[in-house]
Protein backbone atom coordinates (compact mmCIF):
# COMPACT_ATOMS: atom_id res chain seq x y z
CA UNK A 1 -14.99 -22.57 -20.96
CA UNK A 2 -15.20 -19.84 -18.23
CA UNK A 3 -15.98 -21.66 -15.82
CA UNK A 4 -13.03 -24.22 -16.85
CA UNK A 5 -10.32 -21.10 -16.98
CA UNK A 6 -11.46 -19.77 -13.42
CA UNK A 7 -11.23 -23.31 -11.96
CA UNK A 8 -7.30 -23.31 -13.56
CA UNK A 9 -6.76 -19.83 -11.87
CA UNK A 10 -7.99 -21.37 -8.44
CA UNK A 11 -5.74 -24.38 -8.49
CA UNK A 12 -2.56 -22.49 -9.50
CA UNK A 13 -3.48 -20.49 -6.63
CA UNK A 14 -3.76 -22.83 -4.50
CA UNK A 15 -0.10 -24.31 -5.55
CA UNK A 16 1.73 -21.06 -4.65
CA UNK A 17 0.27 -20.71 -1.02
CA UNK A 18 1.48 -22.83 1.34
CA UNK A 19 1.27 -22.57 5.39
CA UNK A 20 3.72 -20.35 6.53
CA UNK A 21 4.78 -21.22 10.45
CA UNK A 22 3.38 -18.71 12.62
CA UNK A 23 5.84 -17.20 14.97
CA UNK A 24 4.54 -18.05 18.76
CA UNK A 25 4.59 -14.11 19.18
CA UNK A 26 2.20 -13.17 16.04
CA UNK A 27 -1.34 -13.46 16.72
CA UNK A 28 -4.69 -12.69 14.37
CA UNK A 29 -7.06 -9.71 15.17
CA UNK A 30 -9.49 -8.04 14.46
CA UNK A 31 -9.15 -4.45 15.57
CA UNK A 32 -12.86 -2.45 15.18
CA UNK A 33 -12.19 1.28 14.50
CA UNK A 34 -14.83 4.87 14.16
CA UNK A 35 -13.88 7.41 12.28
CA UNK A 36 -15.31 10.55 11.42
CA UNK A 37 -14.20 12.82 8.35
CA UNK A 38 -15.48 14.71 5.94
CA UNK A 39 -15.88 12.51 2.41
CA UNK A 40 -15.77 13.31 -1.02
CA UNK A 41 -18.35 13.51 -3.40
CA UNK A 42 -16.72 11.03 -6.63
CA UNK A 43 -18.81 10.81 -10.20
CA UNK A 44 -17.90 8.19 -11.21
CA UNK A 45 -19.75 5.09 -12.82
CA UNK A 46 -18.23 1.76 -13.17
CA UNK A 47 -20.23 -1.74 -13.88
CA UNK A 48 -18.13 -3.77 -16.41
CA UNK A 49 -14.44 -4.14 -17.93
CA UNK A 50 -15.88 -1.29 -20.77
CA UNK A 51 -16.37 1.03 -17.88
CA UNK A 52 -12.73 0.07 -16.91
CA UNK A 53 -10.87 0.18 -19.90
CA UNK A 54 -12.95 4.04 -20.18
CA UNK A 55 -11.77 4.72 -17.31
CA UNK A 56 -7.89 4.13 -17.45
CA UNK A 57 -7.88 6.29 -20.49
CA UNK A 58 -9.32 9.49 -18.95
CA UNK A 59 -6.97 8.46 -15.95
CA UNK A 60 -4.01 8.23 -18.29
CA UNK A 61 -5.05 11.54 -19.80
CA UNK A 62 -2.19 14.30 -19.57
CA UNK A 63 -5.24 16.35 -17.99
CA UNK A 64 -5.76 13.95 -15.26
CA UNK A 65 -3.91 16.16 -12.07
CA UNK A 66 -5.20 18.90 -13.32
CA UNK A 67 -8.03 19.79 -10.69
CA UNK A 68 -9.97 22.01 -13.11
CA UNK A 69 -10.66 19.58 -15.62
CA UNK A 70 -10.29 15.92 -13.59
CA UNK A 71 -11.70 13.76 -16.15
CA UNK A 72 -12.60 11.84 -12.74
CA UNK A 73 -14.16 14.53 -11.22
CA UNK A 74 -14.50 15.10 -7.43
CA UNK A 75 -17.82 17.27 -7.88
CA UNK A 76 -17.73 18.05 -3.57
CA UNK A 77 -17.80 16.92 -0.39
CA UNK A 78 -20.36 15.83 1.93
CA UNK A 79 -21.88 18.87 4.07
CA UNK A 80 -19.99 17.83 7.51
CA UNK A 81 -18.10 14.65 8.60
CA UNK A 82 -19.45 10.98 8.43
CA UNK A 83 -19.46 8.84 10.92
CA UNK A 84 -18.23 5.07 9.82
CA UNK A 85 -17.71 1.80 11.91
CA UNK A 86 -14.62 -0.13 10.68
CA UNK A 87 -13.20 -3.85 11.52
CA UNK A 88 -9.33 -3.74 10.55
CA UNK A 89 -8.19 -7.16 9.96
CA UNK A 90 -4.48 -7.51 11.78
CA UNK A 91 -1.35 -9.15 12.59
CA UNK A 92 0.04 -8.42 15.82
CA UNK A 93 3.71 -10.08 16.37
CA UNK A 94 6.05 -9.53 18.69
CA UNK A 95 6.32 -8.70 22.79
CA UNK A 96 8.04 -5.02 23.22
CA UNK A 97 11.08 -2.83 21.57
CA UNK A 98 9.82 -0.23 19.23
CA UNK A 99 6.14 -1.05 17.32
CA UNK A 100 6.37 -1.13 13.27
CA UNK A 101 3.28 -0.37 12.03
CA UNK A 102 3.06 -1.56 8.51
CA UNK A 103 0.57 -0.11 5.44
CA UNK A 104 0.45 -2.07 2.13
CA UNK A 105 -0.12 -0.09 -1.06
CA UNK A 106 -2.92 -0.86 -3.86
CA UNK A 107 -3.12 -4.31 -5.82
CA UNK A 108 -1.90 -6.24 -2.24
CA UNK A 109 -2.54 -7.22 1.34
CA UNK A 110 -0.79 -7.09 4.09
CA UNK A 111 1.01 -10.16 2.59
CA UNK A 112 3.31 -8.05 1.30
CA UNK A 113 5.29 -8.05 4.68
CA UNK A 114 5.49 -11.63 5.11
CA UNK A 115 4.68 -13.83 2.08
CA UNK A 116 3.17 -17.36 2.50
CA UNK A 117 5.18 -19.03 -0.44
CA UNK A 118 8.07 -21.72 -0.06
CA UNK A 119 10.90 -20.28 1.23
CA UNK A 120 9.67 -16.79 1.29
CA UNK A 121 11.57 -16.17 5.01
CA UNK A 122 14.01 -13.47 2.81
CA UNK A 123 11.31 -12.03 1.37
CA UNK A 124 9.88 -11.39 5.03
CA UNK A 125 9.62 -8.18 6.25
CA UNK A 126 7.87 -9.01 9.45
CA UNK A 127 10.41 -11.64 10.29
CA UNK A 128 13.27 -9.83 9.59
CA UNK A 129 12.00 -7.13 12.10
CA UNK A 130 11.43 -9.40 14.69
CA UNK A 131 15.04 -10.35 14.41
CA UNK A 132 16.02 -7.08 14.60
CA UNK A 133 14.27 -6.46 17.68
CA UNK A 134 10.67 -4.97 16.51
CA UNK A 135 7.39 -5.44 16.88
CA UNK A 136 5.08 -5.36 14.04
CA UNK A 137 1.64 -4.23 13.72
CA UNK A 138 0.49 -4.96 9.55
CA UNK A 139 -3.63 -4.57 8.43
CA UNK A 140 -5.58 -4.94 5.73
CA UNK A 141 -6.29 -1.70 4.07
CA UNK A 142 -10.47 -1.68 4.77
CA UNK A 143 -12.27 -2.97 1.79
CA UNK A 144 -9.23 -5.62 1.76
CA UNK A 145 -8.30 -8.87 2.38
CA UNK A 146 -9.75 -9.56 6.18
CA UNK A 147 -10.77 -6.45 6.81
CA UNK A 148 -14.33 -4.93 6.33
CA UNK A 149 -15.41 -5.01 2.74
CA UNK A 150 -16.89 -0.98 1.68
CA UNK A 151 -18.20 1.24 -1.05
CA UNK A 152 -15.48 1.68 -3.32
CA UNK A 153 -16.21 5.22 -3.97
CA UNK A 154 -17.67 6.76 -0.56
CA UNK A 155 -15.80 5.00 1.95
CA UNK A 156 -12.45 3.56 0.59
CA UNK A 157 -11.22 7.12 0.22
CA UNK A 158 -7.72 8.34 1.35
CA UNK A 159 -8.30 10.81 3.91
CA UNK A 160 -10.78 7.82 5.83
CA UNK A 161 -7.59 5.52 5.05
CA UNK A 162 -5.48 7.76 6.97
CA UNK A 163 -7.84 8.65 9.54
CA UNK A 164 -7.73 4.67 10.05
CA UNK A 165 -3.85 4.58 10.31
CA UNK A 166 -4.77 7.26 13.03
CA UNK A 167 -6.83 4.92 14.84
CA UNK A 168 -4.30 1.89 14.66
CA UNK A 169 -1.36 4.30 16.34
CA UNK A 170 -4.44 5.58 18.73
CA UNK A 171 -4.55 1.51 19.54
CA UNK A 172 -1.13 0.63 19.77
CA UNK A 173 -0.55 3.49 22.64
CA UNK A 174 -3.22 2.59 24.39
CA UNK A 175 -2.82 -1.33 24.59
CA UNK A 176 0.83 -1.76 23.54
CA UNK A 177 3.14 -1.68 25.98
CA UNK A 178 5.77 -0.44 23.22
CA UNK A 179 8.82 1.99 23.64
CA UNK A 180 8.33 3.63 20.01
CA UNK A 181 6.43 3.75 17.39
CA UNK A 182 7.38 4.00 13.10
CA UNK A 183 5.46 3.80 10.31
CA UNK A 184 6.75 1.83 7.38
CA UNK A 185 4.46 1.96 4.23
CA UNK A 186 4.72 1.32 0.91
CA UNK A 187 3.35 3.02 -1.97
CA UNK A 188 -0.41 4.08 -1.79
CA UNK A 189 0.31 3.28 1.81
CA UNK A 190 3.34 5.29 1.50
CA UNK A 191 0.91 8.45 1.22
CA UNK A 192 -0.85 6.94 3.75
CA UNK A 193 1.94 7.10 6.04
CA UNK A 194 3.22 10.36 5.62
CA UNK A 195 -0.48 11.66 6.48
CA UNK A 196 -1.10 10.22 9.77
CA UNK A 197 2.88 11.01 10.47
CA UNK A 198 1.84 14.80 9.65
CA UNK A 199 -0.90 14.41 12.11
CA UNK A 200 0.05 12.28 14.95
CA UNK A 201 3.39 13.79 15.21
CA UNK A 202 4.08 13.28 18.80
CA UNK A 203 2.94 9.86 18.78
CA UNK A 204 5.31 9.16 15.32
CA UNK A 205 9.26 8.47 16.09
CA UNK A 206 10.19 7.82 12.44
CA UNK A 207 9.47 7.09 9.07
CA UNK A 208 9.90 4.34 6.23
CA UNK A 209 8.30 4.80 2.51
CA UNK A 210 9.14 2.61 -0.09
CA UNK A 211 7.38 3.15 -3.75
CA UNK A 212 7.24 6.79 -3.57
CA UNK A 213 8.47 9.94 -4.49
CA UNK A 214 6.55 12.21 -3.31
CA UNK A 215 4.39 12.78 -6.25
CA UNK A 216 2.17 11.73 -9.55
CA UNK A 217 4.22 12.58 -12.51
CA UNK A 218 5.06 8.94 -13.62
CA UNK A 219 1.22 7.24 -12.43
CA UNK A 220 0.30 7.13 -16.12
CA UNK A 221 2.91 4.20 -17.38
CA UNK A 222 1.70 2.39 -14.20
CA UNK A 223 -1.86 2.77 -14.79
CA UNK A 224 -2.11 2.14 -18.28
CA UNK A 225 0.02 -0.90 -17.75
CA UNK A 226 -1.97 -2.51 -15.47
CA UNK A 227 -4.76 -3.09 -17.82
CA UNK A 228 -7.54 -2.62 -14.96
CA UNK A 229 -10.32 -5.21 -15.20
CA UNK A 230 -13.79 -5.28 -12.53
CA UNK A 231 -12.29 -7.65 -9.68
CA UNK A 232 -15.43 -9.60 -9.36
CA UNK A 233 -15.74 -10.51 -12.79
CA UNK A 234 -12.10 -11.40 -13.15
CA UNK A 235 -12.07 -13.66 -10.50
CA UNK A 236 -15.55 -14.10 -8.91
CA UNK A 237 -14.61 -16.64 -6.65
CA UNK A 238 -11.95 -14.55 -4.87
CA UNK A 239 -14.19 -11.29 -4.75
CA UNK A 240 -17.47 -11.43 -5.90
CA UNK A 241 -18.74 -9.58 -3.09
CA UNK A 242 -17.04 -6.45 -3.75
CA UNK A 243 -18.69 -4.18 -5.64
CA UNK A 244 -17.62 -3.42 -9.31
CA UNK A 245 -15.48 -0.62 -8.28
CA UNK A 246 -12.97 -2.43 -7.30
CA UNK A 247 -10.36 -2.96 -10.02
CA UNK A 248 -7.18 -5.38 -10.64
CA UNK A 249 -4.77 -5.87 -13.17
CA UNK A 250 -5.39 -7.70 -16.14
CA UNK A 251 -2.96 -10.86 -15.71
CA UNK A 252 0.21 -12.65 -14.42
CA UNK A 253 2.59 -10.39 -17.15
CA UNK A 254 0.46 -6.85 -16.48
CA UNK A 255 1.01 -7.16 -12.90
CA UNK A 256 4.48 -7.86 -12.78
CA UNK A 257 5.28 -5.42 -16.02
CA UNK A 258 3.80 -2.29 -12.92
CA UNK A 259 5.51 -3.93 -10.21
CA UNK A 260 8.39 -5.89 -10.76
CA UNK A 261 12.11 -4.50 -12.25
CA UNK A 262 14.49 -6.43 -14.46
CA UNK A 263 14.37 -9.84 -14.89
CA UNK A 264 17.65 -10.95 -13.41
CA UNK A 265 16.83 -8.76 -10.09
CA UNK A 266 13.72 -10.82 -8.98
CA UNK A 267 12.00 -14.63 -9.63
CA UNK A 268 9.49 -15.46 -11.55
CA UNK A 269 7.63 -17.99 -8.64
CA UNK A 270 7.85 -15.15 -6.70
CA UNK A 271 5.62 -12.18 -9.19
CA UNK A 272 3.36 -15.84 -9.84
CA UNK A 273 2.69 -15.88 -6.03
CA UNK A 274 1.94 -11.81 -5.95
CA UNK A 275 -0.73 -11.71 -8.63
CA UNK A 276 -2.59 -15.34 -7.86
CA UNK A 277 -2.34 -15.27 -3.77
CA UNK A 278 -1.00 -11.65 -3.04
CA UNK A 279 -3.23 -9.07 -4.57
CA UNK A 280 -6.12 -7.42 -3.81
CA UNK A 281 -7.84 -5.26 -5.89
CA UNK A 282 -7.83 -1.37 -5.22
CA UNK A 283 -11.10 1.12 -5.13
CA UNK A 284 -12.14 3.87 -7.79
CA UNK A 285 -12.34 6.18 -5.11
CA UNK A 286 -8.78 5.44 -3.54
CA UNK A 287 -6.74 7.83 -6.33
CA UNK A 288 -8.99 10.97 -6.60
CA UNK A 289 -9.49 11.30 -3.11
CA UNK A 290 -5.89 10.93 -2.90
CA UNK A 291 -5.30 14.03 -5.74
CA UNK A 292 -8.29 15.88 -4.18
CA UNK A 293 -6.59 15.16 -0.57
CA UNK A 294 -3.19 17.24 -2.03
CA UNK A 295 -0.38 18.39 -1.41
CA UNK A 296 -0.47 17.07 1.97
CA UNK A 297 1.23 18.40 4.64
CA UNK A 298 4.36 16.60 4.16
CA UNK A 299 6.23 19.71 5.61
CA UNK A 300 4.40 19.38 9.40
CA UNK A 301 5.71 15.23 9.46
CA UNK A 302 8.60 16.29 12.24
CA UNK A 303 9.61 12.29 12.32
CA UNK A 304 12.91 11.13 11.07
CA UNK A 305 12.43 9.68 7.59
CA UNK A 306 13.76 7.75 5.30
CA UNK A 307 12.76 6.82 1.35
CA UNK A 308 13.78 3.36 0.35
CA UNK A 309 13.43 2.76 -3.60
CA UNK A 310 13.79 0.20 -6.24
CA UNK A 311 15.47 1.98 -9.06
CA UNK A 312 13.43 0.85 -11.63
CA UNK A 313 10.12 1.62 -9.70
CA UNK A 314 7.74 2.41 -12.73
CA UNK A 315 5.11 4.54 -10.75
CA UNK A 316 7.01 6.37 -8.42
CA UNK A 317 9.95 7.41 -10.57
CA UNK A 318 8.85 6.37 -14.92
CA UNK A 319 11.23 3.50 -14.55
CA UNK A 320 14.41 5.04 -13.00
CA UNK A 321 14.59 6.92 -9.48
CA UNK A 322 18.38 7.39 -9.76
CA UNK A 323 18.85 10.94 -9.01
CA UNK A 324 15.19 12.20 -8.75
CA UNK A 325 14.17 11.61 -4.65
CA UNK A 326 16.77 14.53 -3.59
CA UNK A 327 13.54 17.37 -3.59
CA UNK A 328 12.12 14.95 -0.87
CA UNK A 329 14.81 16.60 1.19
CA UNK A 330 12.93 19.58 0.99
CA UNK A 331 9.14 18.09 1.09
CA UNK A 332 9.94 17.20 4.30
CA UNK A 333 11.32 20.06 5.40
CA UNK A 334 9.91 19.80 9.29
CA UNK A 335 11.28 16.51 9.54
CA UNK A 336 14.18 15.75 11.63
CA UNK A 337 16.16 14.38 9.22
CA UNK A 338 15.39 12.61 5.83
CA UNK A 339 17.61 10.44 4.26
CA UNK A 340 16.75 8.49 0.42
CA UNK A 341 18.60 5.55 -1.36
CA UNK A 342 17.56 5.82 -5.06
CA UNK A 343 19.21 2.89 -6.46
CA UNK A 344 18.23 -0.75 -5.14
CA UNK A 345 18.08 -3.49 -7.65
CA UNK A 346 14.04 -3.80 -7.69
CA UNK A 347 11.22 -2.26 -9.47
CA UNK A 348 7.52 -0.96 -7.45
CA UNK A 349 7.09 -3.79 -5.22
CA UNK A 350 10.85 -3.66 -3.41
CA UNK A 351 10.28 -6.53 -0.44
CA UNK A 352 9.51 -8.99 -3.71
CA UNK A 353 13.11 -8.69 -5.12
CA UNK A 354 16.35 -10.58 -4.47
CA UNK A 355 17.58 -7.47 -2.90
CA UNK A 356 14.92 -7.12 0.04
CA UNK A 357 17.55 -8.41 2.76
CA UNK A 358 19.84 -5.91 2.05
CA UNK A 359 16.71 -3.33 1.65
CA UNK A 360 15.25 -4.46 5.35
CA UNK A 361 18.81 -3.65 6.73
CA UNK A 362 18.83 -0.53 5.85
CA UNK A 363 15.99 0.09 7.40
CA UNK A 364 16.33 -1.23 10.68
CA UNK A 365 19.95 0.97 10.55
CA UNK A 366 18.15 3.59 9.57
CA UNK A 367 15.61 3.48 12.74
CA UNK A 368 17.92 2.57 15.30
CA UNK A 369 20.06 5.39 14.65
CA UNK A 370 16.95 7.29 15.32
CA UNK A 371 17.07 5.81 18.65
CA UNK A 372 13.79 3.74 17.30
């Protein structure tokens, strides 16, 4: 009967991708990367969907940000910095103007810019960009999708993340013969963003986050409604070789409970298509390196920047964002300017929603009245 139900799970997979035509000007790489931080030390134990269902509740505890009692404790960090050997898997599209370099949050791929469904071309970040004049740089976070698959609790940590995002802007001035460059990210790569912005700041010309605002206080709904499950037991044939820290949510209705908004704003084929082709599963480590990594130094990002939310974005804002992303003003208080839209008709995953055309214009008014 297992074996039956995973077989099902392949072939309705298999119905939502299709080939999406690939712009002459995109091309597939493979971009190898070093870094060399510092990690964190992360006790933490996870073999089977027991392990996962424990865990969610001490992440879900009202103790959980408190760094004196972190019921997922960060016990240290290693003695000096570690030296790791990465292969980003990339898309590279577009021949000059200003360079868009794109980082996908937890639960997804780089997909999330430019979906492979049926008449996904709205829902296209990427191509909408390259309309608008861009160039567009979007990865696999490593231990995703085509990138190099890691230890889930040592090395898919945030502050190796973000040195990585360092490394991609590192690669994009030295081989890209672009004017400017931006980050765009969304959620977890949201955070992402605004670290390598903070320390690459004369290499950054603006800013774009979508799913965030700027701190943890609604995480709980988000992670207790996800239902985590071990990846590679959910769906060995996708990712049995990841290691069982990996996690993913627990089905179709889960997945689009954390990530999608009302019903009327968004369709149905289109939450089917992000939980059977566009996910990815997310690593243990990812979150308390991320607590352990804060506050970051949002105040030393000197970029212009702009926050882009779904109002009904369940992580970011508990559901509702309307009215709460005007303290950002003041996180940011180095930047050049920062400018937030609180209300878009979308939940968590905003470029999924009827309203991402509208959302990708404002962007691209945004930057080029940055000059970017």
């Amino acid at each position: 009967m297992l074996a039956s139900t995973f077989s099902i799970f392949a072939l309705t997979a298999t119905a939502f991708a299709s080939p999406y035509p690939t712009r002459p000007v995109c091309k597939e790489l493979i971009i190898p990367v070093t870094v060399n931080v510092q990690r964190f030390i992360i006790d933490a134990t996870i073999k089977d969907n027991w392990d996962a269902v424990a865990l969610t509740l001490n992440l879900t505890r009202r103790d959980f940000a408190n760094s004196t009692d972190d019921p997922l404790p960060v016990v240290g960090k290693t003695a000096a910095p570690v030296e790791s050997k990465f292969n980003v898997g990339a898309t590279i599209c577009g021949t000059g103007g200003p360079m868009l370099i794109l980082t996908h949050g937890i639960i997804e791929s780089k997909l999330y810019w430019r979906p492979n469904f049926d008449n996904a071309e709205k829902y296209s970040f990427v191509d909408a960009a390259l309309a608008a004049g861009y160039s567009v740089l979007s990865y696999d976070r490593i231990g995703v999708g085509s990138s190099s698959k890691v230890n889930a609790l040592s090395d898919a940590q945030f502050q190796v993340e973000a040195a990585v995002l360092d490394s991609l802007v590192d690669y994009v001035k030295k081989t890209r013969n672009n004017t400017k460059i931006a980050l765009v990210g969304h959620s977890y790569g949201s955070y992402l963003s605004a670290a390598s912005a903070a320390s690459k700041t004369t290499a950054i010309d603006a800013m774009v986050l979508t799913g965030f605002a700027g701190g943890f206080t609604y995480f709980n709904p988000f992670l207790a409604g996800s239902a985590f499950r071990v990846a590679r037991l959910q769906d060995p044939k996708r990712w049995g070789g990841l290691d069982a820290g990996y996690l993913t949510t627990a089905d179709l209705y889960a997945e689009t409970y954390v990530y999608f908004g009302e019903e009327h704003d968004f369709e149905r084929r289109v939450a089917e298509w992000s939980h059977y082709v566009g996910s990815e599963p997310f690593a243990v480590g990812e979150l308390p390196s991320l607590l352990a990594s804060s506050p970051l130094a949002f105040d030393a990002v000197t970029a212009p920047v702009l926050v882009l939310q779904g109002q009904y974005d369940l992580s970011a804002c508990g559901g509702n964002c309307v009215g709460l992303l005007e303290p950002l003003k003041t996180t940011f208080s180095g930047a050049k300017t920062v400018e937030t839209v609180d209300n878009l008709a979308a939940g968590h995953n905003l470029n999924l929603h009827k309203v991402a055309p509208q959302a990708f214009n404002m962007v691209f008014d945004f930057l080029k009245r940055q000059g970017v």
